[in-house]
C-alpha atoms as a PDB file:
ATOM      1  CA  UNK A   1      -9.797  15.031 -30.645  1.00  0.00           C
ATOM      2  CA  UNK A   2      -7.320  12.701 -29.360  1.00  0.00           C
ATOM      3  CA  UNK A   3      -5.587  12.947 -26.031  1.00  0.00           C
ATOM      4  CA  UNK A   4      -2.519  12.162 -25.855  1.00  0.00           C
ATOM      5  CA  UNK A   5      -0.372  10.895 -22.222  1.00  0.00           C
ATOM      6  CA  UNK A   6       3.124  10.842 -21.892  1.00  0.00           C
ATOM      7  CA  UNK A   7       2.586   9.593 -18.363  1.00  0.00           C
ATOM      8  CA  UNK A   8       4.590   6.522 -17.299  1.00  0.00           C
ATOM      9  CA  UNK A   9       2.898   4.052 -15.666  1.00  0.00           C
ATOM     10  CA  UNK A  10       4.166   1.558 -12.903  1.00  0.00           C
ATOM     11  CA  UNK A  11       3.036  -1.950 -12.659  1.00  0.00           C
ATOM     12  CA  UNK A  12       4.041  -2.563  -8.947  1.00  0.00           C
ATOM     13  CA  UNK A  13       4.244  -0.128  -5.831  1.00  0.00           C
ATOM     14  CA  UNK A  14       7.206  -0.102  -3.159  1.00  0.00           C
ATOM     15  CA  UNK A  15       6.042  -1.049  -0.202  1.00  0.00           C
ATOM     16  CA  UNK A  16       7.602  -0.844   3.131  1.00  0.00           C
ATOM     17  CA  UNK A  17       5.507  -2.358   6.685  1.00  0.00           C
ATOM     18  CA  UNK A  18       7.258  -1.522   9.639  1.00  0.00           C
ATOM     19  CA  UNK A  19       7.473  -0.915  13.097  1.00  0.00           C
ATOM     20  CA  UNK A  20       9.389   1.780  15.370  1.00  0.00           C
ATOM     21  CA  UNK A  21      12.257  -0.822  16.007  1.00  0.00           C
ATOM     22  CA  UNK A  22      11.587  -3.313  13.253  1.00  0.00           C
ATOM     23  CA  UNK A  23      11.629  -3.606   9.716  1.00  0.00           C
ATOM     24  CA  UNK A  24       8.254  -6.390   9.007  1.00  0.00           C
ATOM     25  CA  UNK A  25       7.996  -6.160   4.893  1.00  0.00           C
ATOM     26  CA  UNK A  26      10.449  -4.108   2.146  1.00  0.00           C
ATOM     27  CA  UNK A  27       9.529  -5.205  -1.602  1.00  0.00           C
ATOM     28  CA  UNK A  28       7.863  -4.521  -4.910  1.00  0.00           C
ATOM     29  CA  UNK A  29       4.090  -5.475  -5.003  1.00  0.00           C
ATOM     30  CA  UNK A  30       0.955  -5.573  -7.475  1.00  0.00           C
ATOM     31  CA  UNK A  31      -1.941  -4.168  -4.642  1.00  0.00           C
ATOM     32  CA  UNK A  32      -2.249  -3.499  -1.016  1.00  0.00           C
ATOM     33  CA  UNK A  33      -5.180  -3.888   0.813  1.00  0.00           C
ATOM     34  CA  UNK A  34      -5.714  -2.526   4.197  1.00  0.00           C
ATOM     35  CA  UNK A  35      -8.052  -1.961   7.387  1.00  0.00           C
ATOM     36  CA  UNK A  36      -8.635   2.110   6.600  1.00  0.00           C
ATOM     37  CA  UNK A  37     -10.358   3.822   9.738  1.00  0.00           C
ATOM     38  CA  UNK A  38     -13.339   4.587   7.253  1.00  0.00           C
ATOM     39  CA  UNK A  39     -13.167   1.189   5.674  1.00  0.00           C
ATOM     40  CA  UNK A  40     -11.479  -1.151   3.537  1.00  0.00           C
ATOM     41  CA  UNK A  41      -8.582   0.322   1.007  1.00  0.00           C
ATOM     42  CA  UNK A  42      -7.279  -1.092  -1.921  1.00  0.00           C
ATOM     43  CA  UNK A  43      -4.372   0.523  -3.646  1.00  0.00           C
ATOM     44  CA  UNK A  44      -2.870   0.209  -6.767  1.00  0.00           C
ATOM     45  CA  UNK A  45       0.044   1.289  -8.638  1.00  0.00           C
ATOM     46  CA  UNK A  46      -0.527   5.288  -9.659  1.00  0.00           C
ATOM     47  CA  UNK A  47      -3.037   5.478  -7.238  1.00  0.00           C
ATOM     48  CA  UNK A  48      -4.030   9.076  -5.858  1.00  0.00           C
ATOM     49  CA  UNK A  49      -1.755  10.053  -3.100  1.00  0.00           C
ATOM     50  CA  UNK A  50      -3.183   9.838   0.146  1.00  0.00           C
ATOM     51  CA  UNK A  51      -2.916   9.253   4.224  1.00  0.00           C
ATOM     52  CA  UNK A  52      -5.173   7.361   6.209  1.00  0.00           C
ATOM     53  CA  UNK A  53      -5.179   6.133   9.376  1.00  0.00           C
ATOM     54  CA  UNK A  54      -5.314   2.063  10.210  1.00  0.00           C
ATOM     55  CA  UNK A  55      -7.517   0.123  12.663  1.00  0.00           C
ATOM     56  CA  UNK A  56      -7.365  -3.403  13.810  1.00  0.00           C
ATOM     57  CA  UNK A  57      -7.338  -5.867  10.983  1.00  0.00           C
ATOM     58  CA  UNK A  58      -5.250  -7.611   8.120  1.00  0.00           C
ATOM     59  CA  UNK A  59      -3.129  -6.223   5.882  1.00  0.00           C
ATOM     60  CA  UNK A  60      -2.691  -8.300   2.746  1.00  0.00           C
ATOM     61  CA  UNK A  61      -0.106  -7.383   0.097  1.00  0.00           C
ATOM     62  CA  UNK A  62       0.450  -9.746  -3.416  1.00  0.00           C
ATOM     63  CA  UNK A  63       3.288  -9.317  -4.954  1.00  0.00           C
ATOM     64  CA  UNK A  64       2.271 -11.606  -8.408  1.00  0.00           C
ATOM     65  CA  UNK A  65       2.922 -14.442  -6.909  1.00  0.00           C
ATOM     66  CA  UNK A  66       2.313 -15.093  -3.419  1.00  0.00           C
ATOM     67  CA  UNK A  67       0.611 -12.631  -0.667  1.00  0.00           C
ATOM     68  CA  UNK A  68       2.468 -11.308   2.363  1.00  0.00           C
ATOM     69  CA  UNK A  69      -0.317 -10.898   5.527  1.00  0.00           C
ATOM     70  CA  UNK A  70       0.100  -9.088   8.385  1.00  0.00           C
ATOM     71  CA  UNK A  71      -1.889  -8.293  11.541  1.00  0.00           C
ATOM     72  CA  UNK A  72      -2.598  -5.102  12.806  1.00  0.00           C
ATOM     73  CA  UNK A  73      -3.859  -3.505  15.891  1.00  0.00           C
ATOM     74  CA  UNK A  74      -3.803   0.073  14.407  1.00  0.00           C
ATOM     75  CA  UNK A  75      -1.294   2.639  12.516  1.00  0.00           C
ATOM     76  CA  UNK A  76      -0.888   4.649   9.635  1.00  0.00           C
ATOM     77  CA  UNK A  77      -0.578   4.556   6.152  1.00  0.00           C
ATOM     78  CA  UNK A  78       0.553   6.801   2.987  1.00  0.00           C
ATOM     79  CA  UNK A  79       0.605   6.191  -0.379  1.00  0.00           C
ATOM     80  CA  UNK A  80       2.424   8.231  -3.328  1.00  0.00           C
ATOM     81  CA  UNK A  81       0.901   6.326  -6.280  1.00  0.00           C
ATOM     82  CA  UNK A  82       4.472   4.767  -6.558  1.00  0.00           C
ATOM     83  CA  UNK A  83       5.283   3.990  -2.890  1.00  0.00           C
ATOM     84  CA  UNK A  84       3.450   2.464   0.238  1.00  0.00           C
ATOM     85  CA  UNK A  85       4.384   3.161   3.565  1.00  0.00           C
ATOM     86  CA  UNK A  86       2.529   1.600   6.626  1.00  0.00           C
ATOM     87  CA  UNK A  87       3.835   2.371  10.907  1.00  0.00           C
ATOM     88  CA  UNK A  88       1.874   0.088  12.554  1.00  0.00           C
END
């Protein structure tokens, strides 16, 4: 039996970094990785939805050709599968 999926699948996320006052990052990217309270996170386009919160660390996001890096002393972040959004 075949399965058939009629799902449409992104190849980058939207991803927006800021802070109370100030926009840091706005753009399309391949992956995210950040400093999850319970560990590292990688996301991906379609990933699961999902909110964690940050701790101190790096955030590195590639867009398919160059990585944006940011550093962190805590904050939160939520993912739709289609759309990053980190308050730090």
């Amino acid at each position: 039996m075949k399965l058939l999926h009629n799902m449409t699948h992104t190849k980058t996320l939207k991803l927006t970094v800021s802070k109370v006052n100030e926009l840091l990052f706005i753009g399309d990217v391949v992956l995210v990785s950040a400093p999850g309270a319970d560990g590292e996170c990688t996301i991906l386009p379609n990933h699961e939805p999902f909110i964690t919160l940050l701790k101190k660390g790096t955030i590195t996001a590639h867009d398919g050709v160059k990585a944006h890096v940011f550093q962190i002393e805590k904050g939160i972040l939520e993912t739709t599968g289609a759309q990053v959004t980190i308050l730090v």
